[in-house]
Protein backbone atom coordinates (compact mmCIF):
# COMPACT_ATOMS: atom_id res chain seq x y z
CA UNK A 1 -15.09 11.00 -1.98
CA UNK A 2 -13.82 7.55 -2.61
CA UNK A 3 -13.02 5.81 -6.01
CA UNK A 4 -15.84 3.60 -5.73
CA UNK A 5 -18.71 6.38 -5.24
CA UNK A 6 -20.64 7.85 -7.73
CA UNK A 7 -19.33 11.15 -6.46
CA UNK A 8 -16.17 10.45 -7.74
CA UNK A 9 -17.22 9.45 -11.16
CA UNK A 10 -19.38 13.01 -11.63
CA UNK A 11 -15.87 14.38 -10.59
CA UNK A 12 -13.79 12.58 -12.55
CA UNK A 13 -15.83 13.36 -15.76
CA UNK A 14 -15.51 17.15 -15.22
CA UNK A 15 -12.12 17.42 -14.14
CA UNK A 16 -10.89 14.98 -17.31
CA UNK A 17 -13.17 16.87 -19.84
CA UNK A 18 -11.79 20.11 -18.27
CA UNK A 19 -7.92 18.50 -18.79
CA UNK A 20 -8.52 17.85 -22.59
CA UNK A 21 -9.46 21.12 -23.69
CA UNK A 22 -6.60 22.99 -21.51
CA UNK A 23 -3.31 24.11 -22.32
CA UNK A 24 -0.54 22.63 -20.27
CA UNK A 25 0.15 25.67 -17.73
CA UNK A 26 -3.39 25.63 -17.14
CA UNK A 27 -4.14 21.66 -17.16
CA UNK A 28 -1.55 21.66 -13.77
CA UNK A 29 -2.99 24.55 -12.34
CA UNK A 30 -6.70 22.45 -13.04
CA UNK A 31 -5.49 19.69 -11.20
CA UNK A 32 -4.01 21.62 -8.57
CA UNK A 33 -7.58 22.68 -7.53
CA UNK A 34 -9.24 19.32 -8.50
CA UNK A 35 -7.08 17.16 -6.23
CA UNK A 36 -7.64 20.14 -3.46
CA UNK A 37 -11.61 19.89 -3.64
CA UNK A 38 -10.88 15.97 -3.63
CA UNK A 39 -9.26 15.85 -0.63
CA UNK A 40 -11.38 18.77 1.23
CA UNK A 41 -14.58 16.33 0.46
CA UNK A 42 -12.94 14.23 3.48
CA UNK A 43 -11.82 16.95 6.16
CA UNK A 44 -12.12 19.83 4.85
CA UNK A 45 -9.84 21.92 7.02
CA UNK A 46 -7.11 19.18 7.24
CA UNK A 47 -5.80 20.64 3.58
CA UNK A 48 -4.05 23.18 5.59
CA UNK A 49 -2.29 20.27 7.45
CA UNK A 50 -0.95 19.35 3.87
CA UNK A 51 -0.01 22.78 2.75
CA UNK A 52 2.18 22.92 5.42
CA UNK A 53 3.93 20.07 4.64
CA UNK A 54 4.08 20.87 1.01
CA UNK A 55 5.49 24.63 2.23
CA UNK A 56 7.86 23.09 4.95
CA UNK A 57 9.81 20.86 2.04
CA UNK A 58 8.91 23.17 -0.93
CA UNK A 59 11.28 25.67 0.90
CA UNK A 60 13.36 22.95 2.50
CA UNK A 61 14.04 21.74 -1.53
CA UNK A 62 15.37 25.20 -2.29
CA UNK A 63 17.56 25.85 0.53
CA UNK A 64 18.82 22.37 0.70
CA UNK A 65 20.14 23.00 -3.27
CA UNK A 66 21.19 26.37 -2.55
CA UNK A 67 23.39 25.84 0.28
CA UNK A 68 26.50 23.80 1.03
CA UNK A 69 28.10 21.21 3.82
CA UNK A 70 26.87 21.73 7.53
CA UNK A 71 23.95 24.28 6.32
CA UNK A 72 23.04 22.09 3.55
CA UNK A 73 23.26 18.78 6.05
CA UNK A 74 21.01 21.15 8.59
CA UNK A 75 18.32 22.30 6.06
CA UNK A 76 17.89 18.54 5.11
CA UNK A 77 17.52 17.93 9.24
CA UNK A 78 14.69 20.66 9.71
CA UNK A 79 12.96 19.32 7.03
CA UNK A 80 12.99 16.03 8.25
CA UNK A 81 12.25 16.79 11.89
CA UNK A 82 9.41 19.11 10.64
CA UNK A 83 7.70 16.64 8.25
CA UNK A 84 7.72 13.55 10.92
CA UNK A 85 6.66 15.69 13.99
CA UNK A 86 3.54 16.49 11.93
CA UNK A 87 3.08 12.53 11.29
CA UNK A 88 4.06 12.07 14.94
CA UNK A 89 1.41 14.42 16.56
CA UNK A 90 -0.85 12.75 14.80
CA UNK A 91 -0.34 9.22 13.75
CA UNK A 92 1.48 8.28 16.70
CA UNK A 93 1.41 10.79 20.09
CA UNK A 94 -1.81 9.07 21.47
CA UNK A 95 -0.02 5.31 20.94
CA UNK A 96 3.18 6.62 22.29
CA UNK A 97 1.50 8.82 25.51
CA UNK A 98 -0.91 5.96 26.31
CA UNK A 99 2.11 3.32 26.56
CA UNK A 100 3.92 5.61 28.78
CA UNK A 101 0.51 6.25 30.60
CA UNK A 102 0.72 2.57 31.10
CA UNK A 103 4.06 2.71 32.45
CA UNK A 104 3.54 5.28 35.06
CA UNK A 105 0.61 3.43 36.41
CA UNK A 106 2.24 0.13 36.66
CA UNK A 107 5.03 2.07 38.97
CA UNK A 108 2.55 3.98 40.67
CA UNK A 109 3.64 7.39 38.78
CA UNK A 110 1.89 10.27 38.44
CA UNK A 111 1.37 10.94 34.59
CA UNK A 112 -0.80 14.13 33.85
CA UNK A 113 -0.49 14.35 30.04
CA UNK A 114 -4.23 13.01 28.27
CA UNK A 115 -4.86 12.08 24.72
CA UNK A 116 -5.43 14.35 21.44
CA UNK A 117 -8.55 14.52 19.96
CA UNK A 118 -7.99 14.32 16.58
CA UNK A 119 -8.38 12.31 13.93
CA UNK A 120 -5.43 11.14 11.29
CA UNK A 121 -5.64 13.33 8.37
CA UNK A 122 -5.99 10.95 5.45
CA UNK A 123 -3.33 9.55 3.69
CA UNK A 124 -0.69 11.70 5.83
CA UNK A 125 2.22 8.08 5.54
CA UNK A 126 1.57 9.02 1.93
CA UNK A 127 2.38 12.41 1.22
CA UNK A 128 4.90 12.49 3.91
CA UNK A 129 6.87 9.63 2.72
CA UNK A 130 6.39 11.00 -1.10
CA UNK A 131 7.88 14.78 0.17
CA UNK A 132 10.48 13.36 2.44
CA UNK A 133 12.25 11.31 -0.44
CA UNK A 134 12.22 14.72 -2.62
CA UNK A 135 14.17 16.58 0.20
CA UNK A 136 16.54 13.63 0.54
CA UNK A 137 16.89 13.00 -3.08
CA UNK A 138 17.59 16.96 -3.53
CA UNK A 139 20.22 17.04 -0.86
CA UNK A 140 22.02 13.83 -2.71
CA UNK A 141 22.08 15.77 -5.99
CA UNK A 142 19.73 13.21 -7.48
CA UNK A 143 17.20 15.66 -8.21
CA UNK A 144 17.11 19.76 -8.74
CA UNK A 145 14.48 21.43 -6.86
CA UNK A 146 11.57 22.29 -7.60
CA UNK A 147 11.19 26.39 -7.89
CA UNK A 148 7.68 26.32 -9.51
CA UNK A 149 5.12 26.37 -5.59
CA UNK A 150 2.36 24.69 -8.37
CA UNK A 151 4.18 21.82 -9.78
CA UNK A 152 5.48 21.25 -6.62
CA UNK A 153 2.51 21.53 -4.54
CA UNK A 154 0.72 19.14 -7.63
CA UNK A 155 3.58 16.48 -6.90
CA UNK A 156 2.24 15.94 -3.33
CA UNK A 157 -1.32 16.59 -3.99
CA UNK A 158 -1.75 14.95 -7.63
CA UNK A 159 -5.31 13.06 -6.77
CA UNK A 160 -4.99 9.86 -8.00
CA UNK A 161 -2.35 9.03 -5.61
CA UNK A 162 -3.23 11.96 -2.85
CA UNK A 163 -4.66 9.21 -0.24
CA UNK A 164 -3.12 5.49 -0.65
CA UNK A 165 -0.57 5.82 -3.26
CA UNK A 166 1.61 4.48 -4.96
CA UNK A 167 4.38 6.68 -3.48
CA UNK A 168 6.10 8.36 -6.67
CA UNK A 169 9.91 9.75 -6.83
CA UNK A 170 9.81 13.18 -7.84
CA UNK A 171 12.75 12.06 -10.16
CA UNK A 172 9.84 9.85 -11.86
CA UNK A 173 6.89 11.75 -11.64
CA UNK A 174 7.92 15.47 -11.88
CA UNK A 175 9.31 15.33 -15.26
CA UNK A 176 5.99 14.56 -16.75
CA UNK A 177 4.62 17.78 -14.60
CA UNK A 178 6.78 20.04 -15.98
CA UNK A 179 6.08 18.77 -19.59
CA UNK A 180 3.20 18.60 -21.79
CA UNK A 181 1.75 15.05 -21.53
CA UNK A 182 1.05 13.72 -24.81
CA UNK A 183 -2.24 11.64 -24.32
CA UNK A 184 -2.25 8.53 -26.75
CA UNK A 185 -5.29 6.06 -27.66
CA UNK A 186 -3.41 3.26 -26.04
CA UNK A 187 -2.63 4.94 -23.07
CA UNK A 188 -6.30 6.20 -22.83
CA UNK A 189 -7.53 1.95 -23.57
CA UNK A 190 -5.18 1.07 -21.05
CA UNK A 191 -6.13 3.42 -18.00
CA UNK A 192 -10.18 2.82 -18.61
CA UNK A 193 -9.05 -0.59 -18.58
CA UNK A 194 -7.33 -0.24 -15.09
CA UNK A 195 -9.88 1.48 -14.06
CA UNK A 196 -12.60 -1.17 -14.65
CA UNK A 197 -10.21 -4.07 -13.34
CA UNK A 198 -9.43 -1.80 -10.15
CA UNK A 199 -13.00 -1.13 -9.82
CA UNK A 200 -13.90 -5.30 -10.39
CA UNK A 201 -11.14 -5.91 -7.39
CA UNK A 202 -12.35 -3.68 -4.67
CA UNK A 203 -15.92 -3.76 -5.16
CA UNK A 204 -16.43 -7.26 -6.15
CA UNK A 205 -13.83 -9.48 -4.57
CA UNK A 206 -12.35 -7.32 -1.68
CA UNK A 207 -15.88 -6.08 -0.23
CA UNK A 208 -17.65 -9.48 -0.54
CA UNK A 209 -14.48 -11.31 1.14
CA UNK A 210 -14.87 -8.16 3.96
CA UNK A 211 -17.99 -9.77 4.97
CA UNK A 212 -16.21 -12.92 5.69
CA UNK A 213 -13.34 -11.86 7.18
CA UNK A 214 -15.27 -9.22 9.41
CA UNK A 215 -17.63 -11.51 10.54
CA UNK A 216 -14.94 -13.90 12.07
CA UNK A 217 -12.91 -10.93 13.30
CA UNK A 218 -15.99 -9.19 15.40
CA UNK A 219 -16.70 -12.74 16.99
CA UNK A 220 -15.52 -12.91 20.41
CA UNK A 221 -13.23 -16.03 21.76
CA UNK A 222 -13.50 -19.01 22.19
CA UNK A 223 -13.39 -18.68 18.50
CA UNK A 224 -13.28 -21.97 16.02
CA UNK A 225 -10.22 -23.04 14.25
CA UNK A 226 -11.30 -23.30 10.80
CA UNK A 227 -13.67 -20.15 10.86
CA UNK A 228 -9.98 -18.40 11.65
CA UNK A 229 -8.44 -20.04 8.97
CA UNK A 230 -11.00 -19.28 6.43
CA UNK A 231 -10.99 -15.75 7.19
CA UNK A 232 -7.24 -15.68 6.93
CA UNK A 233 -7.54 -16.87 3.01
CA UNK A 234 -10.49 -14.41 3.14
CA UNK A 235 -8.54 -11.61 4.09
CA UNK A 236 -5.47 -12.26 2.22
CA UNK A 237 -7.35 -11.80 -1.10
CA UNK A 238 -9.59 -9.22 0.67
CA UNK A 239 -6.27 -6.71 1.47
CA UNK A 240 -4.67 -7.37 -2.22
CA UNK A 241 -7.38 -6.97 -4.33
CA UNK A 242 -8.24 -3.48 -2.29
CA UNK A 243 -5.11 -1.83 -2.31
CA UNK A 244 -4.16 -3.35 -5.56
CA UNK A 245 -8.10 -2.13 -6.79
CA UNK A 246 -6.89 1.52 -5.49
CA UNK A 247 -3.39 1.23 -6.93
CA UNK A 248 -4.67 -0.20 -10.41
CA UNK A 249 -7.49 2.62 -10.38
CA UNK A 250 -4.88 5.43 -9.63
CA UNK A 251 -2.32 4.35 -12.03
CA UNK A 252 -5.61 4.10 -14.98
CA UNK A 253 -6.38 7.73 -13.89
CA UNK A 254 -3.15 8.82 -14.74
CA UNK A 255 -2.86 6.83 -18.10
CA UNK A 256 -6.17 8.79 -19.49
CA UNK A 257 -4.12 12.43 -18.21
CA UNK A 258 -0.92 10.97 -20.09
CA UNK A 259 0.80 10.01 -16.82
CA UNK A 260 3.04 7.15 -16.75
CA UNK A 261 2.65 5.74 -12.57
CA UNK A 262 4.88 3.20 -11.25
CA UNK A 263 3.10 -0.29 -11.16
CA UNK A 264 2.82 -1.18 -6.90
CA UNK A 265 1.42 -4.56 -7.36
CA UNK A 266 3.08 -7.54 -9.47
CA UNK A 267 1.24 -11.06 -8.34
CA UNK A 268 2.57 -11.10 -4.86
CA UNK A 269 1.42 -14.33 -3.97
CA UNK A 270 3.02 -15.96 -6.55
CA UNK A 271 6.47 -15.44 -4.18
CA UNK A 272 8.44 -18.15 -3.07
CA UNK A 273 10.26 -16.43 -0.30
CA UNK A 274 10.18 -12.85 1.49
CA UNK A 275 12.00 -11.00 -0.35
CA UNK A 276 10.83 -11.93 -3.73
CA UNK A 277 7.28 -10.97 -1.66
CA UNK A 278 8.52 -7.50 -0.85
CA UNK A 279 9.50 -7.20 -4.55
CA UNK A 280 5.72 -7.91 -5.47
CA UNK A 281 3.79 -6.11 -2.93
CA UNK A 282 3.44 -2.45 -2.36
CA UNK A 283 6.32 -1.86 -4.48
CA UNK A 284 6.38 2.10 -3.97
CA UNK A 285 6.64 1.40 -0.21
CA UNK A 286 9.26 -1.59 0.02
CA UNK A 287 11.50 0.27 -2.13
CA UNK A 288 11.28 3.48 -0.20
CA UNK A 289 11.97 1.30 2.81
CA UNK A 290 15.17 -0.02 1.04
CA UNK A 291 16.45 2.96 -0.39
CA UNK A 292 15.92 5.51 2.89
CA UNK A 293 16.08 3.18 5.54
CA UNK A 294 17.63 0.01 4.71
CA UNK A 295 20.59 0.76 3.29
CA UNK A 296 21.39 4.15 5.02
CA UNK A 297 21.45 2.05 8.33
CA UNK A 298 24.32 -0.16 5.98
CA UNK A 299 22.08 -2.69 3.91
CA UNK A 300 24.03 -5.73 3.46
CA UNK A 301 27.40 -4.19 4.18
CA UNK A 302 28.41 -5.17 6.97
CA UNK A 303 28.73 -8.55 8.43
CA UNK A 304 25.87 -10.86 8.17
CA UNK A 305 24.51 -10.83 11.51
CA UNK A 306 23.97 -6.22 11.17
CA UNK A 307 22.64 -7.20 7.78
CA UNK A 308 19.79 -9.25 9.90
CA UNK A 309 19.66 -6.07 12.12
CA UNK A 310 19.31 -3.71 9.68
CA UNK A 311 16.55 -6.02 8.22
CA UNK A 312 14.67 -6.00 11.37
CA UNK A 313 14.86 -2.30 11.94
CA UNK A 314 13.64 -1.42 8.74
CA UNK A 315 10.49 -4.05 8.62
CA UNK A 316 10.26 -2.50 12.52
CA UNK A 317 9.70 0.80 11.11
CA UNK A 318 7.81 -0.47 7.93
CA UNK A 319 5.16 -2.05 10.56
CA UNK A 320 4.82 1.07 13.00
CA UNK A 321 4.33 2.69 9.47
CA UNK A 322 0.93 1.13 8.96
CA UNK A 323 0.01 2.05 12.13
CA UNK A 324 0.04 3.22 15.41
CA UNK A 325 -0.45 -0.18 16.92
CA UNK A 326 1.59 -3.09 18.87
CA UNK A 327 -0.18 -5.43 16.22
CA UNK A 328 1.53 -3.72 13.36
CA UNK A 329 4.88 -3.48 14.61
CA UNK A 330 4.46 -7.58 15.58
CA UNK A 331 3.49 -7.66 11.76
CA UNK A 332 6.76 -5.22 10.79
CA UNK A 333 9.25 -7.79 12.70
CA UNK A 334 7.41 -10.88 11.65
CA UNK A 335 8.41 -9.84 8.32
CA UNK A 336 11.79 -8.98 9.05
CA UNK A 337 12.31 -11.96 10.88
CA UNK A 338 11.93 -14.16 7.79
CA UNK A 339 13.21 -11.89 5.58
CA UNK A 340 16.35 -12.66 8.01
CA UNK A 341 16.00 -15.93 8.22
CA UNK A 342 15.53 -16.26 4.12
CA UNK A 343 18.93 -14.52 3.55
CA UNK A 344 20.48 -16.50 6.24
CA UNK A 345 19.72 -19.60 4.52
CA UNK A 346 20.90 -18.28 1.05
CA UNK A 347 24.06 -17.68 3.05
CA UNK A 348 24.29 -21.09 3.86
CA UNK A 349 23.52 -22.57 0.47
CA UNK A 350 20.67 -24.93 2.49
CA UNK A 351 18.09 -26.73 0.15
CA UNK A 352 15.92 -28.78 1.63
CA UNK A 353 15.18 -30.61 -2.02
CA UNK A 354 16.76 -30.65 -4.99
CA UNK A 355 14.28 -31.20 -7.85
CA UNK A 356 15.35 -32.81 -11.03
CA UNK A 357 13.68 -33.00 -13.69
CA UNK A 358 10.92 -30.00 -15.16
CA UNK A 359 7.86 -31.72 -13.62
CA UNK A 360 9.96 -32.13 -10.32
CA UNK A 361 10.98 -28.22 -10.59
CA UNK A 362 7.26 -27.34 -11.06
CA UNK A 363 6.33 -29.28 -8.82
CA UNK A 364 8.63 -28.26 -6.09
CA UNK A 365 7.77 -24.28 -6.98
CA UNK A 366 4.55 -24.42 -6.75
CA UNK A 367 5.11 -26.20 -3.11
CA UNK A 368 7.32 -23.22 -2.26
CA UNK A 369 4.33 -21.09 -3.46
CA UNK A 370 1.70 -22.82 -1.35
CA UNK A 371 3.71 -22.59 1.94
CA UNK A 372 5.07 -19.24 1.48
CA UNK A 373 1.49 -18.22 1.02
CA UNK A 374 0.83 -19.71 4.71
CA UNK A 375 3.45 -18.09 5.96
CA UNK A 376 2.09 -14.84 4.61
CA UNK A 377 -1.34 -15.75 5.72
CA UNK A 378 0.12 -15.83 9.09
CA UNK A 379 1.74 -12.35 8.83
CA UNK A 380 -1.88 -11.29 7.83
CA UNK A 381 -3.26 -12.46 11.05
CA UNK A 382 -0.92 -10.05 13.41
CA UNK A 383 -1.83 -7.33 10.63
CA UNK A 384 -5.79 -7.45 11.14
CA UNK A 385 -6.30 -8.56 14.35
CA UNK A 386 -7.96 -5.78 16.78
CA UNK A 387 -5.41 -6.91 19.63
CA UNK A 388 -2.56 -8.53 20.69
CA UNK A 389 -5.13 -11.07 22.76
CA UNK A 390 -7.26 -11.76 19.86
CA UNK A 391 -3.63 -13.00 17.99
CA UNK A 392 -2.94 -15.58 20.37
CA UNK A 393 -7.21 -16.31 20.81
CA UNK A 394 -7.13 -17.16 17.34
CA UNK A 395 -3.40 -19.39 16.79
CA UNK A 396 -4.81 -21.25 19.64
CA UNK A 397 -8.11 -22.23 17.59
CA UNK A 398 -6.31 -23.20 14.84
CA UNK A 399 -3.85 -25.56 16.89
CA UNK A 400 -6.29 -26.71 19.10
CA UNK A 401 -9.52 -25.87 18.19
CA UNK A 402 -9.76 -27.04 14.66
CA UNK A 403 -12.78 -29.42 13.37
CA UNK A 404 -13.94 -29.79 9.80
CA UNK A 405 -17.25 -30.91 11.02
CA UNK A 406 -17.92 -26.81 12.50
CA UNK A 407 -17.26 -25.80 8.69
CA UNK A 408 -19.82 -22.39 7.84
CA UNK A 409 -20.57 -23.71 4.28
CA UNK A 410 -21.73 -20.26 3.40
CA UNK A 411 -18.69 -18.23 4.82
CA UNK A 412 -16.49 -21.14 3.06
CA UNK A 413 -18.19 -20.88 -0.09
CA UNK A 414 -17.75 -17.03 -0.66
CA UNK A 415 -14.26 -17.35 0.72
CA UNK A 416 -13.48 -19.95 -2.09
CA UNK A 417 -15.38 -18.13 -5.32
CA UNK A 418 -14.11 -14.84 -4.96
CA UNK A 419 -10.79 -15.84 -4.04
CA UNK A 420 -10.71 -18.30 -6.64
CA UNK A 421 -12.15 -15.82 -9.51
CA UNK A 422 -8.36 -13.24 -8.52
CA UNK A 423 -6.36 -17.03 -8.17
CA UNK A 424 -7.34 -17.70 -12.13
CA UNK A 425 -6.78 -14.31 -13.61
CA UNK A 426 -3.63 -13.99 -12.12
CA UNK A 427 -2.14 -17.63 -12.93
CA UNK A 428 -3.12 -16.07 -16.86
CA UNK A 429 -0.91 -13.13 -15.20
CA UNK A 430 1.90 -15.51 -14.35
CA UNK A 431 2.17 -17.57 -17.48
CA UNK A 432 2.07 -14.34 -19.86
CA UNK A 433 4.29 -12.48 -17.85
CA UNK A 434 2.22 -9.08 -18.50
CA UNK A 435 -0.65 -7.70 -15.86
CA UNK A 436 -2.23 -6.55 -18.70
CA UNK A 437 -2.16 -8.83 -20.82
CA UNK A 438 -5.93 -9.13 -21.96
CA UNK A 439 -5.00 -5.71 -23.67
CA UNK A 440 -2.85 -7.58 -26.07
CA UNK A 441 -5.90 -9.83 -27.00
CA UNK A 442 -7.47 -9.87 -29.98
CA UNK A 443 -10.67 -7.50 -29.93
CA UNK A 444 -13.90 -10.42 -28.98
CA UNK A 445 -11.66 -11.67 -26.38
CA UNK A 446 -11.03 -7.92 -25.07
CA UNK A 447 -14.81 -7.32 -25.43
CA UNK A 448 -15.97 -10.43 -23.78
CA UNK A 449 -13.81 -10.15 -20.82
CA UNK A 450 -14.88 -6.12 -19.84
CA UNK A 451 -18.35 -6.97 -20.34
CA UNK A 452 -17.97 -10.06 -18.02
CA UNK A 453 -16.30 -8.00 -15.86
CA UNK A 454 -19.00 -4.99 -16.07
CA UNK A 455 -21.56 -7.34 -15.64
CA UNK A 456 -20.18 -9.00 -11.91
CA UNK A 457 -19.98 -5.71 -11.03
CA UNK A 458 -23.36 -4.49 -11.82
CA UNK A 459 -24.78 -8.02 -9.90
CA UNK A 460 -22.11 -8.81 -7.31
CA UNK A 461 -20.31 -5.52 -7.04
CA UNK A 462 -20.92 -3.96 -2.89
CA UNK A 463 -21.86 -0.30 -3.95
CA UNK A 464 -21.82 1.11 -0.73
CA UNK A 465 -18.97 3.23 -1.23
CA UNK A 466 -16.62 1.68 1.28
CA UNK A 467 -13.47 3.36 2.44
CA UNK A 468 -10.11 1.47 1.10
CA UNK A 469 -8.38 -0.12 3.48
CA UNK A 470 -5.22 1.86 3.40
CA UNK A 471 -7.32 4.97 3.49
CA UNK A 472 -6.18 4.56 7.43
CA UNK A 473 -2.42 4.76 7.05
């Protein structure tokens, strides 16, 4: 049951008109079941894969609180251990065994061990990385443990979020569990509102773009230079506008219960650098990376060069995150690289230009913008390719195999409406300094623009009910 299915829409309607006309006690417990049926309508038996997770730290919470120094420290330890070998039997043993597999053959080793078959129970980087910053934030004395097995259990499970996010603190989002939620008209405007833009993103611009930027990516080398690159573009739009569809549809969800969810997208490709990037995209995740890995491991305490360490380890672990695959973890230190290489420069005070005057400065950002966005696009390629092969197959095209005569006019022509259609709403993004700013509008303008956008999804919209993207971490 995705977002995008009318499935989801007949259950959406009955759980919300169930919500208004409960009482509080009974609105969680509600949920509760809702987000269980909503994640049984994938695997059905892989819910008691998640109740054991949500009994391992619900427990783990209470202890942790409950105990002091080495017992406390050891609590926090089994919880840890217990949560990630669950993620590591099945996200990662079969990536893991089949590189050791590798190993024994190439030294002529006898290595009995097979793979698992199983399949990754969805969303498991989710919920895992949602429960594991509870325990730790418990154990710092940041937040008091949960005692109440339903609010907790909701926390984990709460549906909007359940499969792709964002990843919520429990210092953020378990407040508004344990209180009534006061639902307000403008909350209510807003989340529909999210939920149509969302909607517009994934089924409109991301699943028309996936025809591009599958089409190029099931070809088989020699492949041609400027097919790569448009399928780059193609994909770049493609992966923001269907994780930020999800991530805008989840947080309008939770405005019509009286939720308040962290915003996980702000115009990422507006970045000039890295690490203004990593502020901008997948916001719940680059900030768990900072706080639980980055600066644990010392952050920027030390001297310069285990700063640039600790960067790599973290955007290391950050790929291998995503996925059980050498392509990822190329991704992971590709982006710790120049996130590296960014603060090494600040260090040095370098500037390769010095703008003066405000046409020069706008000038000169928007030429940061347009190369950053390369270098991003670049990222993107280690990040979708199949194989490590089909990387180098395809940076070879574009260095040596790249003729504007071989341009697909049809595969360039859906790359560049789509992807212009996101470009345009989110420049009116930039310049009012508000993602949702159309709300602020005066009423024709408001009307005019959900209609349009009702309408491109009635006539362009893909209504196959396509899986998001980050359904698979």
């Amino acid at each position: 049951m995705v977002f995008n299915s009318y499935q989801f829409l007949i259950f959406f309607v009955i759980s919300y008109l169930l919500y208004l006309v409960l009482n509080h006690k009974w609105q969680n417990i509600m949920l509760l079941v809702a987000s269980c049926i909503f994640y049984m309508a994938f695997i059905p038996v892989y819910i008691l894969i998640l109740f054991l997770l949500i009994l391992i730290d619900y427990f783990a919470g209470m202890w942790i609180e409950d105990n002091l120094g080495e017992k406390k420290k050891l609590f926090l330890i089994i919880s840890i251990i217990s949560t990630c070998a669950v993620l590591f039997v099945f996200k990662y043993f079969n990536f893991f065994n089949g590189n050791f597999a590798l190993i024994a053959k190439f030294f002529g080793w006898n290595y009995p061990i097979g793979v698992l078959n199983i399949i990754l129970p969805i969303g498991l980087s989710f919920h895992t990385f949602q429960s594991l910053s509870y325990v730790v934030e418990v154990y710092r004395g940041r937040q008091k443990a949960q005692r109440h097995f339903t609010t907790y259990a909701l926390y984990v499970m709460f549906f909007p979020m359940l499969v792709a996010g964002p990843i919520e603190r429990a210092g953020h989002l378990m407040p508004q569990l344990t209180a009534p939620r006061i639902i307000t008209r403008e909350l209510v405007y807003k989340g529909f509102y999210l939920m149509l833009w969302g909607l517009f993103q994934k089924v409109v611009i991301a699943d028309n773009l996936a025809m591009v930027v599958n089409d190029v990516f099931a070809r088989q080398a020699p492949y041609d230079g400027i097919a790569v690159l448009i399928a780059l573009y193609a994909f770049a739009f493609q992966i923001f506008c269907d994780f930020a569809g999800y991530s805008n549809i989840a947080i309008g969800l939770g405005n019509c219960m009286g939720f308040d969810i962290m915003t996980n997208f702000n115009m990422p490709y507006f970045s000039t650098n890295p690490s203004e990037f990593w502020k901008r995209w997948h916001i719940s995740l680059s900030s768990w990376l900072r706080d639980y890995l980055y600066i644990p491991l010392g952050g920027n305490r030390g001297t310069k060069w285990q700063t640039y360490k600790n960067l790599l380890i973290t955007m290391f672990l950050g790929g291998l995150w995503h996925g059980a695959a050498w392509t990822y973890i190329i991704w992971g230190v590709f982006h710790g690289a120049i996130l590296a290489l960014n603060k090494y420069f600040k260090e040095l005070n370098y500037k390769f230009f010095s703008p003066r005057g405000a046409f020069s400065e706008r000038l000169w950002f928007v030429i940061r913008i347009i190369f950053f966005f390369q270098v991003t696009c670049l990222g993107w390629l280690f990040f979708r390719a199949t194989s490590i092969e089909q990387i180098w197959q395809m940076i070879y095209s574009i260095l040596f195999n790249f003729n504007l005569n071989q341009i697909e006019f049809g595969m360039f022509s859906k790359m560049f409406v789509f992807s212009s259609v996101i470009i345009i709403i989110q420049y009116f993004q930039y310049k009012k300094d508000d993602l949702n700013f159309i709300l602020k509008e005066n009423w024709m303008l408001r009307t005019a623009f959900y209609c349009t956008l009702y309408l491109l999804i009635i006539f362009f919209g893909v209504t196959d009910g396509s899986n998001f993207i980050y359904f698979q971490f």
